[in-house]
Protein backbone atom coordinates (compact mmCIF):
# COMPACT_ATOMS: atom_id res chain seq x y z
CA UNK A 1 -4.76 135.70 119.42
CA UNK A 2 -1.84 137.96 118.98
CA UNK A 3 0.40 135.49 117.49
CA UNK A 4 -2.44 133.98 115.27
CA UNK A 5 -2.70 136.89 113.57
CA UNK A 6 1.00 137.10 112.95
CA UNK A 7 1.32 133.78 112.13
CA UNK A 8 -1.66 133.98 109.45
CA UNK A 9 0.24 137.43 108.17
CA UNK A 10 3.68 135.68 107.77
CA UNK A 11 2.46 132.37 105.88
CA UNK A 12 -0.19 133.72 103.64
CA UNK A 13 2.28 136.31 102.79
CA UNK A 14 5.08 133.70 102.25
CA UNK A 15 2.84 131.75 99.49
CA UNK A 16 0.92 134.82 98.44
CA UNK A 17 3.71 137.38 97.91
CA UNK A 18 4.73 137.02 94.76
CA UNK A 19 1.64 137.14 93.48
CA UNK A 20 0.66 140.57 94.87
CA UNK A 21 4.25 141.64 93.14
CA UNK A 22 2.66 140.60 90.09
CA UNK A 23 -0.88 142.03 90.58
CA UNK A 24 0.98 145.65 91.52
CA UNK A 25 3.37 145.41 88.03
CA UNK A 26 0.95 144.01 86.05
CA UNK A 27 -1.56 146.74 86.68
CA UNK A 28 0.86 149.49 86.12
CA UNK A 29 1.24 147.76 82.72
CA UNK A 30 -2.65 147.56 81.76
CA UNK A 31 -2.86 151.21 82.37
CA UNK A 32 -1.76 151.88 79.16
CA UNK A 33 -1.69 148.46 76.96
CA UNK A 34 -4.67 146.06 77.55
CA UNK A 35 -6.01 142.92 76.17
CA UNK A 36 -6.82 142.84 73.21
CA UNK A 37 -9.66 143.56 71.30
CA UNK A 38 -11.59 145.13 68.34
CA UNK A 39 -13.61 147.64 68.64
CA UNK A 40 -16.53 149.13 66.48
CA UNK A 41 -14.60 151.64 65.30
CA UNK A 42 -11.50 149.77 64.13
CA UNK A 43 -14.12 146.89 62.63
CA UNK A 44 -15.90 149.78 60.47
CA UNK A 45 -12.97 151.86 59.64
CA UNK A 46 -11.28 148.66 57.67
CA UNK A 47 -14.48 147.92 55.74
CA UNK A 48 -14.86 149.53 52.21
CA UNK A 49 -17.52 151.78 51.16
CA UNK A 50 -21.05 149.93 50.20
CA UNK A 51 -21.39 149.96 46.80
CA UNK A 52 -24.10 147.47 45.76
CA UNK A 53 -26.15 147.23 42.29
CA UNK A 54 -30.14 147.93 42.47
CA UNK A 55 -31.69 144.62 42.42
CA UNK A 56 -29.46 143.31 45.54
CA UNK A 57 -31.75 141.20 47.42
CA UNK A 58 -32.94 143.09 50.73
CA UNK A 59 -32.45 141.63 54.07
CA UNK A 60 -35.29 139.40 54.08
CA UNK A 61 -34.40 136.33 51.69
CA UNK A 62 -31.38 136.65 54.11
CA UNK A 63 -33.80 135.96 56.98
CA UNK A 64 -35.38 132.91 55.50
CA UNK A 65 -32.06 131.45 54.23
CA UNK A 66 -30.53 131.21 57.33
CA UNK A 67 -33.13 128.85 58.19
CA UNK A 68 -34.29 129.84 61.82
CA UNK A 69 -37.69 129.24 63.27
CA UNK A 70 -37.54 132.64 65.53
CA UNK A 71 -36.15 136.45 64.00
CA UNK A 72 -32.97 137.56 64.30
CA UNK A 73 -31.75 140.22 67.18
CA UNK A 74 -30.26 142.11 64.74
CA UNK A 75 -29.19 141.77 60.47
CA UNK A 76 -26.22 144.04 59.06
CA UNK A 77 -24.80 144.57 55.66
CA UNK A 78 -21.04 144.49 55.91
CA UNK A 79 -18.32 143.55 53.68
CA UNK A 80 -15.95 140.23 54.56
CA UNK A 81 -13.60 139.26 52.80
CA UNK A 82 -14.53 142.10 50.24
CA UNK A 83 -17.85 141.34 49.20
CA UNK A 84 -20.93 141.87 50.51
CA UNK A 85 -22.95 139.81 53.63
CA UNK A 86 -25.59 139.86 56.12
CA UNK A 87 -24.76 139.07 59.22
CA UNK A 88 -27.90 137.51 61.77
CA UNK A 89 -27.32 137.76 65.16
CA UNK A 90 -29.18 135.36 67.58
CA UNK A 91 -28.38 134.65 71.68
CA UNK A 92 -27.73 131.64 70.68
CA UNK A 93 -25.29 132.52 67.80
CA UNK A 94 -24.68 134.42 64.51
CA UNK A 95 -24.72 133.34 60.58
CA UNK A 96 -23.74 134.75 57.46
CA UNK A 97 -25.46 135.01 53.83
CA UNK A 98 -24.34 136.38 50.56
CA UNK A 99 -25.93 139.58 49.67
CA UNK A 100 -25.89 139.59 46.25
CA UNK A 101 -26.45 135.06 45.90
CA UNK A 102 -29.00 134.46 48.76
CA UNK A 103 -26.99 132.01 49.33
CA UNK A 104 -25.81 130.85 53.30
CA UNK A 105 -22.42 130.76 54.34
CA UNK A 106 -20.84 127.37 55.98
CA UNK A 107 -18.37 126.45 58.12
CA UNK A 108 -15.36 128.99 57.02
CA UNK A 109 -12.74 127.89 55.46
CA UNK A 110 -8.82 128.64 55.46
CA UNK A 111 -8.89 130.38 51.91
CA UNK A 112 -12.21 132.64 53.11
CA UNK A 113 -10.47 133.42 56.46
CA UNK A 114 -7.40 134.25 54.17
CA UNK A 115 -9.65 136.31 51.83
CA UNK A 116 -11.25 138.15 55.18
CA UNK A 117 -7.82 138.77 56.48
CA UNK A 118 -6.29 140.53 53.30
CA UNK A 119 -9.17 143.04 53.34
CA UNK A 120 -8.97 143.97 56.49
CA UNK A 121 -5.24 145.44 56.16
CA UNK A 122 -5.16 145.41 52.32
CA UNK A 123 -1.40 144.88 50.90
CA UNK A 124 0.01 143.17 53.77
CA UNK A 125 0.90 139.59 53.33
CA UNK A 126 -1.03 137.19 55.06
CA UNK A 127 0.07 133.82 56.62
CA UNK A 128 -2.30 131.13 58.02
CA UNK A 129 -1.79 129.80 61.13
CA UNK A 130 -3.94 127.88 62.83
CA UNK A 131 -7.52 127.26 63.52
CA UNK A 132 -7.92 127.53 67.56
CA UNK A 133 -11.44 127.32 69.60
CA UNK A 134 -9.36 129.32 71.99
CA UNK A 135 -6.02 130.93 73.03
CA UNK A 136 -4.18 133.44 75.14
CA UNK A 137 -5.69 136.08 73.23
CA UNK A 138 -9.07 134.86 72.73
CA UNK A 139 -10.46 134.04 76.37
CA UNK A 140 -13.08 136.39 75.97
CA UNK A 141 -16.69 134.95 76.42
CA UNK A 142 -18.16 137.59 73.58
CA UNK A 143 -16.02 135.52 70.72
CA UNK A 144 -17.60 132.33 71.70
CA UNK A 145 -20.67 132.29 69.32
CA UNK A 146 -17.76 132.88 66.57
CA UNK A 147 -15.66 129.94 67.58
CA UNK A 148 -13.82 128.33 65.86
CA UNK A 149 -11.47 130.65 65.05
CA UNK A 150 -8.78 131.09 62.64
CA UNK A 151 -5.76 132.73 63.45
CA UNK A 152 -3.70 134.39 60.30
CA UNK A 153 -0.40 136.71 61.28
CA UNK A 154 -0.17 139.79 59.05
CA UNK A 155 3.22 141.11 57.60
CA UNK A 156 2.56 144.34 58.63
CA UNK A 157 4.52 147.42 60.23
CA UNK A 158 2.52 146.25 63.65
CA UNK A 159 2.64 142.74 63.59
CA UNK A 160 -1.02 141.82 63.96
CA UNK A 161 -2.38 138.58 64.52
CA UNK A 162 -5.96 138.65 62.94
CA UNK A 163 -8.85 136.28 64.30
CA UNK A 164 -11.53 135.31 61.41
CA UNK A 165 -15.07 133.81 62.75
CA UNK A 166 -15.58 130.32 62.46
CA UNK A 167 -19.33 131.11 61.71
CA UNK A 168 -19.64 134.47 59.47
CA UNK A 169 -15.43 135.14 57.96
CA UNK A 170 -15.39 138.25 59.69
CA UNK A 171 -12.43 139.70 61.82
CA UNK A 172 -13.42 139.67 65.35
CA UNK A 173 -10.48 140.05 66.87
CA UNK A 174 -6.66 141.93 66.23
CA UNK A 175 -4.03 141.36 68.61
CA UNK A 176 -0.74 143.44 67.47
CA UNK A 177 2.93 142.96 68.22
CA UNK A 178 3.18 145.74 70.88
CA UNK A 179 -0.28 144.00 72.45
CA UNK A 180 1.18 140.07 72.45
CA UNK A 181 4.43 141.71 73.41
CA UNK A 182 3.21 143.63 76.75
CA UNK A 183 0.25 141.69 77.40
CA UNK A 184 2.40 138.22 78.80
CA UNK A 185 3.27 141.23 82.10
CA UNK A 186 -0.15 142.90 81.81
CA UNK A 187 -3.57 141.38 81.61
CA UNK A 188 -2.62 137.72 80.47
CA UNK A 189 -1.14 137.65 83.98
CA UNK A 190 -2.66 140.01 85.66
CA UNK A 191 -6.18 137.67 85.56
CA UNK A 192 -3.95 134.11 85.97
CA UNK A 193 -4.69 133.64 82.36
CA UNK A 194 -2.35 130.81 82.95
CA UNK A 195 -5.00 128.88 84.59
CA UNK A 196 -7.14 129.25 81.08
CA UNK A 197 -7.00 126.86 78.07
CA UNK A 198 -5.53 123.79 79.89
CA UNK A 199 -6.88 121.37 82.13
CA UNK A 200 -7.75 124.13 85.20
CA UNK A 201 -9.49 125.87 82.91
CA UNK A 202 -12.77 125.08 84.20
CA UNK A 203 -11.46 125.70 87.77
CA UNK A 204 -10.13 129.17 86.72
CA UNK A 205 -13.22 131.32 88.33
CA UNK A 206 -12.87 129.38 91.72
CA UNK A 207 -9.36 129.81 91.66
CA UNK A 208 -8.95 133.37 91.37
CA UNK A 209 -11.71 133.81 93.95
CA UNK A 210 -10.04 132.08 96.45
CA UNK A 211 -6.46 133.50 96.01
CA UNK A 212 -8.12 137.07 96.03
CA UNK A 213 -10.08 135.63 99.35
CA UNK A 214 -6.71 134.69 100.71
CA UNK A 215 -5.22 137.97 99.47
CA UNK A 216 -7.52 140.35 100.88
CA UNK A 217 -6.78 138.47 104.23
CA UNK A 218 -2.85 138.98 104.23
CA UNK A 219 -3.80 142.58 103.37
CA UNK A 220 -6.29 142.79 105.88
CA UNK A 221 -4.26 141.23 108.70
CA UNK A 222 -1.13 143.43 107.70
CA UNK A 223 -2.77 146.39 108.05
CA UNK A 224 -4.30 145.69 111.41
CA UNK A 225 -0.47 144.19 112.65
CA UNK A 226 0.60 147.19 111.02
CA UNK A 227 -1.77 150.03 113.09
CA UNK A 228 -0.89 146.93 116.38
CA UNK A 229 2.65 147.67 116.10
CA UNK A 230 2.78 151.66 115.33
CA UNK A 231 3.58 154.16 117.74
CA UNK A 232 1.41 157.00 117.56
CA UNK A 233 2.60 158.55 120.40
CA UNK A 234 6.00 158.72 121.23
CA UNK A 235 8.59 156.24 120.14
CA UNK A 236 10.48 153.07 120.46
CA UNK A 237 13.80 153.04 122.27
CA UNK A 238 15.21 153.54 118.79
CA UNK A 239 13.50 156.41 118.35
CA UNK A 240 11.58 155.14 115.68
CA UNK A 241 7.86 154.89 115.62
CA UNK A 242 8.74 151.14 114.14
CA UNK A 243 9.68 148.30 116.50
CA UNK A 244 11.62 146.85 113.60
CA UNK A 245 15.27 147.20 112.77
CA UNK A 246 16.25 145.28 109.68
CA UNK A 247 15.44 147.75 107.15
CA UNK A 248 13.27 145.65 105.08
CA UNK A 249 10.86 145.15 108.12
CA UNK A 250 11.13 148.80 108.44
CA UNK A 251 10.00 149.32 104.78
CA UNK A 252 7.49 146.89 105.06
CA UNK A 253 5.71 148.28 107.93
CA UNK A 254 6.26 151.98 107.12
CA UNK A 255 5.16 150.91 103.26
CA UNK A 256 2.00 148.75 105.01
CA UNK A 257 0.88 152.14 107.08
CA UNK A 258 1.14 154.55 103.92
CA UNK A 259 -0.54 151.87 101.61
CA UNK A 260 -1.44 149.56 103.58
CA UNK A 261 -5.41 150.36 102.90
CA UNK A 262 -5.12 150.83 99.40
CA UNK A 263 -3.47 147.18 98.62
CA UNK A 264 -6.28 145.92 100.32
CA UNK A 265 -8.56 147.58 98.77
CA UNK A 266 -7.54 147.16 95.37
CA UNK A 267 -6.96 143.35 96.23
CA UNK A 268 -10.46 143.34 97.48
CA UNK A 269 -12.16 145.20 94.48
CA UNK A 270 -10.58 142.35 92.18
CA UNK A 271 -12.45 140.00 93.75
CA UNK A 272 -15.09 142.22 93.79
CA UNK A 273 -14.71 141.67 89.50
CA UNK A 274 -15.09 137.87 89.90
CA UNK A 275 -18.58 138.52 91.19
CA UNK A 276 -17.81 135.81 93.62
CA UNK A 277 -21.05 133.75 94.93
CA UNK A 278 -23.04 135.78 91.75
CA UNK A 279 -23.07 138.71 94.43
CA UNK A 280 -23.62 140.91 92.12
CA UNK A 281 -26.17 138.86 89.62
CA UNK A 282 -29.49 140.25 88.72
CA UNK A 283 -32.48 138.01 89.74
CA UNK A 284 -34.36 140.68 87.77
CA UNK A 285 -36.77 139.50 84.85
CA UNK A 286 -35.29 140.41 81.62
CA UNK A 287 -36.65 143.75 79.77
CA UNK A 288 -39.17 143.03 77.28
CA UNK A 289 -37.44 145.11 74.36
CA UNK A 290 -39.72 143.70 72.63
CA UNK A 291 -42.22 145.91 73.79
CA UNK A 292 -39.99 148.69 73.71
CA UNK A 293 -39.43 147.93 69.76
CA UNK A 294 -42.92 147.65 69.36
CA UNK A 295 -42.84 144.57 66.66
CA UNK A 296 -39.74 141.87 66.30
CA UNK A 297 -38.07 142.13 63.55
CA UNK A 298 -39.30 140.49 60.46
CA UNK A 299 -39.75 140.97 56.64
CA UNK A 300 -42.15 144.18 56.87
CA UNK A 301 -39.61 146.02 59.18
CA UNK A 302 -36.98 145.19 56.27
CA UNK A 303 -36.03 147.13 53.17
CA UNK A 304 -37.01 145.25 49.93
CA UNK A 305 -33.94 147.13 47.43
CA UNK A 306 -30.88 147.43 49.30
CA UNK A 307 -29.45 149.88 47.39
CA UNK A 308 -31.99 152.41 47.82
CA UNK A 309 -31.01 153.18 51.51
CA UNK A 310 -27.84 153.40 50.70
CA UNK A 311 -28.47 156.46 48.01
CA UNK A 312 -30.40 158.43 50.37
CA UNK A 313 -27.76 158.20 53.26
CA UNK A 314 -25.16 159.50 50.45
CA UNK A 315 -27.49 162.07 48.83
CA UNK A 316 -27.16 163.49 52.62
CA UNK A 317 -23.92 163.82 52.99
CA UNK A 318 -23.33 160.39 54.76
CA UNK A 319 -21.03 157.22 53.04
CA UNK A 320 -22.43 154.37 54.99
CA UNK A 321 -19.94 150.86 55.14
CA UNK A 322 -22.14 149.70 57.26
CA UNK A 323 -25.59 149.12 57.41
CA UNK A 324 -27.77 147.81 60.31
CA UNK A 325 -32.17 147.17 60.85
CA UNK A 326 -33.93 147.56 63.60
CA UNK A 327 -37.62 147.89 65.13
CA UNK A 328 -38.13 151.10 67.17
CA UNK A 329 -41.68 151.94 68.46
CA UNK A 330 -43.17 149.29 65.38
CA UNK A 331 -41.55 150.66 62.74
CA UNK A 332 -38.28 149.54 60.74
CA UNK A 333 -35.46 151.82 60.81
CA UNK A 334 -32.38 150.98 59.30
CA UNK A 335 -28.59 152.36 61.00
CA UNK A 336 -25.78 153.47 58.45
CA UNK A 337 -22.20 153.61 60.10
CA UNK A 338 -19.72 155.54 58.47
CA UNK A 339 -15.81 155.00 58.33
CA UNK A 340 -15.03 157.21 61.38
CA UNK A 341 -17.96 154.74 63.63
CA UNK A 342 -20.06 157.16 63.08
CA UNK A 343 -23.90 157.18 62.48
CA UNK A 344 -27.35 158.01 60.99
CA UNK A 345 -30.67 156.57 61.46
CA UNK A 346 -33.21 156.76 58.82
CA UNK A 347 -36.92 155.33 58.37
CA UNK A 348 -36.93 152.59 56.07
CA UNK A 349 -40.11 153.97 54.41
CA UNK A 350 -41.47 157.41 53.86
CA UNK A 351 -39.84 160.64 52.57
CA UNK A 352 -38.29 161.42 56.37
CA UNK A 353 -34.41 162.42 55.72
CA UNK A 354 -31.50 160.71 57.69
CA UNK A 355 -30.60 162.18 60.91
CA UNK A 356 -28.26 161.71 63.74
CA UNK A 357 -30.99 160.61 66.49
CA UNK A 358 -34.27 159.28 67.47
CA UNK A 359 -36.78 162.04 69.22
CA UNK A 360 -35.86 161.72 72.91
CA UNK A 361 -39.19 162.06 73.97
CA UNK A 362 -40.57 158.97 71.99
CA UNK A 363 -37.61 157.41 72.74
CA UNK A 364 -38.48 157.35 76.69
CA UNK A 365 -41.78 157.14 75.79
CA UNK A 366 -41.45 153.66 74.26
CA UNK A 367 -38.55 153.23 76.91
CA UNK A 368 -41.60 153.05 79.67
CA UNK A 369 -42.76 149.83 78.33
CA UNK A 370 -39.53 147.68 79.00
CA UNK A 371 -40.51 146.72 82.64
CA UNK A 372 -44.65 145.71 82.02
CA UNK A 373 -46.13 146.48 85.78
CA UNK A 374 -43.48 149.11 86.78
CA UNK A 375 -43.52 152.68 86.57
CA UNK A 376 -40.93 155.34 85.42
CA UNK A 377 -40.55 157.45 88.25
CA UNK A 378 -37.53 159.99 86.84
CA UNK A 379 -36.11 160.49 83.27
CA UNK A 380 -33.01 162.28 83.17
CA UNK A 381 -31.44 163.09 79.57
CA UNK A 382 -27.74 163.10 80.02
CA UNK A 383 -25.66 165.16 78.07
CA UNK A 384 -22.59 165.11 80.26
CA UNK A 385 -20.69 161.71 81.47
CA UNK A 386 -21.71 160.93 84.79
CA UNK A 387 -20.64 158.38 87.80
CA UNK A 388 -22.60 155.28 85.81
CA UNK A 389 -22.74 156.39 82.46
CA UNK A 390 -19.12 157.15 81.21
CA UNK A 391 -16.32 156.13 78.80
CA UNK A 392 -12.49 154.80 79.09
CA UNK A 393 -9.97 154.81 76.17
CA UNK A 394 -10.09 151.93 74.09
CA UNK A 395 -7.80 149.56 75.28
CA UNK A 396 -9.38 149.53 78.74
CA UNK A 397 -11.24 146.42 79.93
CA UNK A 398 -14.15 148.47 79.23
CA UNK A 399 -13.08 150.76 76.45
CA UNK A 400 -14.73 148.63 73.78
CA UNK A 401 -18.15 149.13 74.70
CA UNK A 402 -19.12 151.69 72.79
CA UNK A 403 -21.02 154.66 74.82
CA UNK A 404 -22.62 157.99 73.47
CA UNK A 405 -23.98 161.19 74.41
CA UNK A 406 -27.15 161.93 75.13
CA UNK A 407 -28.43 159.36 76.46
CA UNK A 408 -32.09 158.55 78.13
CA UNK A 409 -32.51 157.43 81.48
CA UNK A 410 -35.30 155.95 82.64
CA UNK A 411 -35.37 154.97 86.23
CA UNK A 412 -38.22 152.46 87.45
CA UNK A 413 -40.14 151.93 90.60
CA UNK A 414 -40.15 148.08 90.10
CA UNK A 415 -38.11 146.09 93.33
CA UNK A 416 -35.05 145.93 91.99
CA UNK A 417 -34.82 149.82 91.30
CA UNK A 418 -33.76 149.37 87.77
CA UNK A 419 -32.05 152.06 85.76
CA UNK A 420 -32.00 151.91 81.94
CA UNK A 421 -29.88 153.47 79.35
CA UNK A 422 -31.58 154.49 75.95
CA UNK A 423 -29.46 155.05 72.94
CA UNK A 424 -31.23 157.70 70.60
CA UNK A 425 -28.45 156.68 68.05
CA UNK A 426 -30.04 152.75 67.23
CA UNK A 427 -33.54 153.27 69.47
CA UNK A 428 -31.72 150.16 71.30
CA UNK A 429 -30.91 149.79 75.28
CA UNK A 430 -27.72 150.36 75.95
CA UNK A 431 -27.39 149.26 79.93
CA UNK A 432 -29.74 148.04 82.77
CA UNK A 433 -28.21 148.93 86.00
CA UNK A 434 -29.95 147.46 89.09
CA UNK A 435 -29.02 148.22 92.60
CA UNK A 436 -26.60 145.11 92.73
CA UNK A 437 -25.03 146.65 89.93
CA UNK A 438 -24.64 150.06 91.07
CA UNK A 439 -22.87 148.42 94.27
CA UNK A 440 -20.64 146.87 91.94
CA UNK A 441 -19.80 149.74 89.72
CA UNK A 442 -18.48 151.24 93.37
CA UNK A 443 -16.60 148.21 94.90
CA UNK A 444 -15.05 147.45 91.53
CA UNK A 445 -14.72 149.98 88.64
CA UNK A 446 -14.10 153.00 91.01
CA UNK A 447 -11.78 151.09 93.81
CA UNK A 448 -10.08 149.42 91.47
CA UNK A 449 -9.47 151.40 88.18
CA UNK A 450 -10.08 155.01 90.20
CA UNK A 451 -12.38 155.65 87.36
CA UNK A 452 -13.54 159.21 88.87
CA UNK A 453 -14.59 161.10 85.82
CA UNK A 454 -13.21 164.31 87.32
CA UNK A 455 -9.88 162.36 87.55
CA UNK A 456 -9.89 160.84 84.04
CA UNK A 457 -10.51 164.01 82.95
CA UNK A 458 -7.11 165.72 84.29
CA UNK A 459 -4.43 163.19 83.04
CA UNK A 460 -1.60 163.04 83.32
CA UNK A 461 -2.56 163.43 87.26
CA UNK A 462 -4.85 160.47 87.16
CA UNK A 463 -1.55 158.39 85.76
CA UNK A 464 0.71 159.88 87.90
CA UNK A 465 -1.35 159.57 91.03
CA UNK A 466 -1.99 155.65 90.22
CA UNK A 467 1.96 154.76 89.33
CA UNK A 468 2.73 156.36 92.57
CA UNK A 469 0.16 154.16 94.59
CA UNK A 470 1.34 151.35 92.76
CA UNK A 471 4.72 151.68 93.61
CA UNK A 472 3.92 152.39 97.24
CA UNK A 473 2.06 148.38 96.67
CA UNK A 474 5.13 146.93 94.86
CA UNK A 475 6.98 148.63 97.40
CA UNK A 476 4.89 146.75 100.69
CA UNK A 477 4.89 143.16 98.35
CA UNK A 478 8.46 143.69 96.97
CA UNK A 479 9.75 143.80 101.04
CA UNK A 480 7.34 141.21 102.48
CA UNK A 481 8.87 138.54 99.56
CA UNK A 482 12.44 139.49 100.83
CA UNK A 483 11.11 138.90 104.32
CA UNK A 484 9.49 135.59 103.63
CA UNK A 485 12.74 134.11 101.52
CA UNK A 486 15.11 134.73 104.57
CA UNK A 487 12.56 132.89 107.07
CA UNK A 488 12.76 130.13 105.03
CA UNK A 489 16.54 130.36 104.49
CA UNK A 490 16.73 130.58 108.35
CA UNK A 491 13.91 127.63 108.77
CA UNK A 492 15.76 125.97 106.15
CA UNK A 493 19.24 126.34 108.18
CA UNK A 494 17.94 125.54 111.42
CA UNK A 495 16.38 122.41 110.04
């Protein structure tokens, strides 16, 4: 048995190895550059101020000239390609239509994407590429109701590559020099991005799983040779608590007992982030937000002159670029966003002011009817980050999801013990949390990224603490691919 387990340790290490070099480097790397992305805030700070006549048709012709049977999920008034659009989102895809013309937008062409790609870093000159349904920067599953996409490089101090929507013309993506530059030894690697785009593409997920399976194994079965061969009491005739002599065994076991249990369970927690077998897949029904918004969204819920909300966000202090409608609790509301992401909610009728929020209380109050047959048995307003409800920087895997404080929680009695996330900001949900994802936030986010808010909160310690750990894992893969080259010199030689 003894020399099955070594025998397991030495091979899978031998075809495994250099891959856990490249797991340790690469994650050193996406500590501070990651893939790349755009977030809300870099979208809304490129957009100019709104500045539309009276008379702009409202929202609604928009609705009916996009030509869907069921209502949108959500209509905004943004600017692409400097002029003015409304942009429908459905879960089946998105479409665009000229404010000011009524008039839907096709298939994109180069010149529009061009167009798009000038205002979004104005006086930087803009070359067009290509148009791709995907590449190493695009893998991402949220750009697929924008595909295809066209790619235009930017002559600017960063380099950016800009990604225009296939569907609506706007930027969805920026990838800059520094990101494309660091990315091919971070993330692009670091998830066998390889294995995307080509012919194993639709393999990739499998793939992954089973190297991290096989990985978790070698670091399993090297920590338990590793605790085998240890002297904890007394020593070896060398006087070393190690029976081995060549120094890199010696590394590589001494490495294996001081971080032994943290490559394994960082190499576990990544296949945790596969959600291998759809472990960690809700079988819960979907919320009805419906219910929670009262009313979809149609006509009624929309404002008829466009211009008008736009004056009383800026007689209170408040330059939208943005605008957004929604349905909270049957009545339309419409969401300004300013050039620093920031926002104010307004009634889209009536003499009520703009303010920052929604009324907490009627905001859990029309929270309750999400789950129809289940009770709320705690609320708890958060006004501090906590363990499930907390925020990374930007360039994190997770940093573009955009998170707030306060926030509502409503937990329910229903079997699958689901938690929701209320954002008083839009009167939208923004998480459902169910006991399989709870488990998951544990055996990934936290073993894997460390992502203890009273450790993100003291950095540099937080960086300092995960470089050294890494090191201590290059340190334990570095010495086990030295090991495994000279047995197969030797097998080699002896052959």
């Amino acid at each position: 048995m003894k020399r099955h387990l070594f025998l397991v340790h030495r091979w899978l290490g031998i075809v495994l190895g250099l891959f856990m070099v490249m797991w340790f480097a690469s994650g050193i790397v996406m500590m501070y550059v990651g893939y790349p992305k755009l977030t809300v805030a870099e979208r809304v700070a490129a957009l100019p101020a709104l500045d539309l006549p009276a008379g702009t048709p409202g929202p609604g012709g928009a609705i009916i000239a996009a030509g869907k049977a069921e209502p949108p999920q959500s209509v905004r008034l943004t600017s692409i390609g400097g002029e003015a659009y409304y942009v429908l989102t459905w879960k089946e895809g998105v479409a665009a239509v000229h404010a000011a013309s009524g008039r839907p937008l096709g298939a994109v062409e180069g010149a529009q994407a061009m167009a798009s790609a000038r205002a979004f870093i104005p006086g930087a000159r803009a070359v067009y590429d290509a148009l791709v349904e995907e590449d190493a920067w695009t893998h991402s599953r949220a750009l697929d109701p924008h595909r295809p996409l066209h790619r235009v490089a930017m002559d600017d101090a960063r380099g950016m590559v800009l990604y225009v929507s296939g569907r609506t013309g706007e930027v969805v993506r920026d990838a800059s020099r520094i990101e494309r530059s660091w990315n091919w030894a971070g993330a692009w690697i670091h998830w066998l991005y390889p294995f995307r785009g080509n012919l194993l593409d639709r393999h990739w997920h499998d793939m992954v799983v089973w190297i991290s399976i096989a990985a978790t194994l070698l670091a399993a079965t090297g920590v338990t040779i590793g605790v085998m061969r240890w002297r904890f009491r007394g020593a070896y005739r060398s006087g070393s608590r190690s029976p081995y002599r060549t120094t890199f065994a010696r590394w590589h076991h001494v490495g294996g007992m001081l971080f032994g249990c943290l490559a394994l369970t960082w190499i576990f927690s990544g296949l945790m982030s596969m959600n291998p077998w759809k472990l960690f897949s809700s079988a819960a029904p979907a919320l009805h937000e419906e219910a929670m918004a009262g009313a979809p969204l149609s006509a009624a819920h929309l404002s008829a002159d466009v211009a008008e909300p736009i004056r009383r966000f800026r007689a209170a202090g408040f330059a939208p670029r943005e605008l957004e409608w929604t349905v909270f609790d049957g009545r339309g509301w419409v969401v300004a966003r300013n050039a620093g992401g920031r926002t104010r909610i307004a009634p889209i009728s009536g003499d009520m002011p703009p303010r920052e929020m929604l009324d907490l209380d009627a905001l859990a109050a029309a929270g309750a009817r999400l789950l129809p047959g289940a009770r709320v048995v705690a609320r708890t307003d958060l006004r501090d980050w906590d363990a499930y409800h907390y925020t990374r920087a930007p360039h994190t895997m997770t940093g573009h999801v955009e998170k707030r404080l306060p926030v509502v929680r409503l937990e329910f009695d229903d079997p699958y013990r689901t938690w929701v996330h209320l954002d008083p900001y839009t009167g939208r949900v923004a998480a459902r949390l169910d006991t399989r994802q709870r488990v998951k936030r544990w055996l990934f986010a936290f073993l894997h990224s460390w992502d203890w808010n009273p450790l993100l909160a003291h950095r540099p310690a937080w960086d300092a603490l995960l470089i050294g750990l890494s090191a201590g894992g290059l340190a334990i893969a570095g010495t086990g691919v030295t090991m495994g080259w000279r047995r197969l010199r030797l097998r080699r030689r002896r052959g």
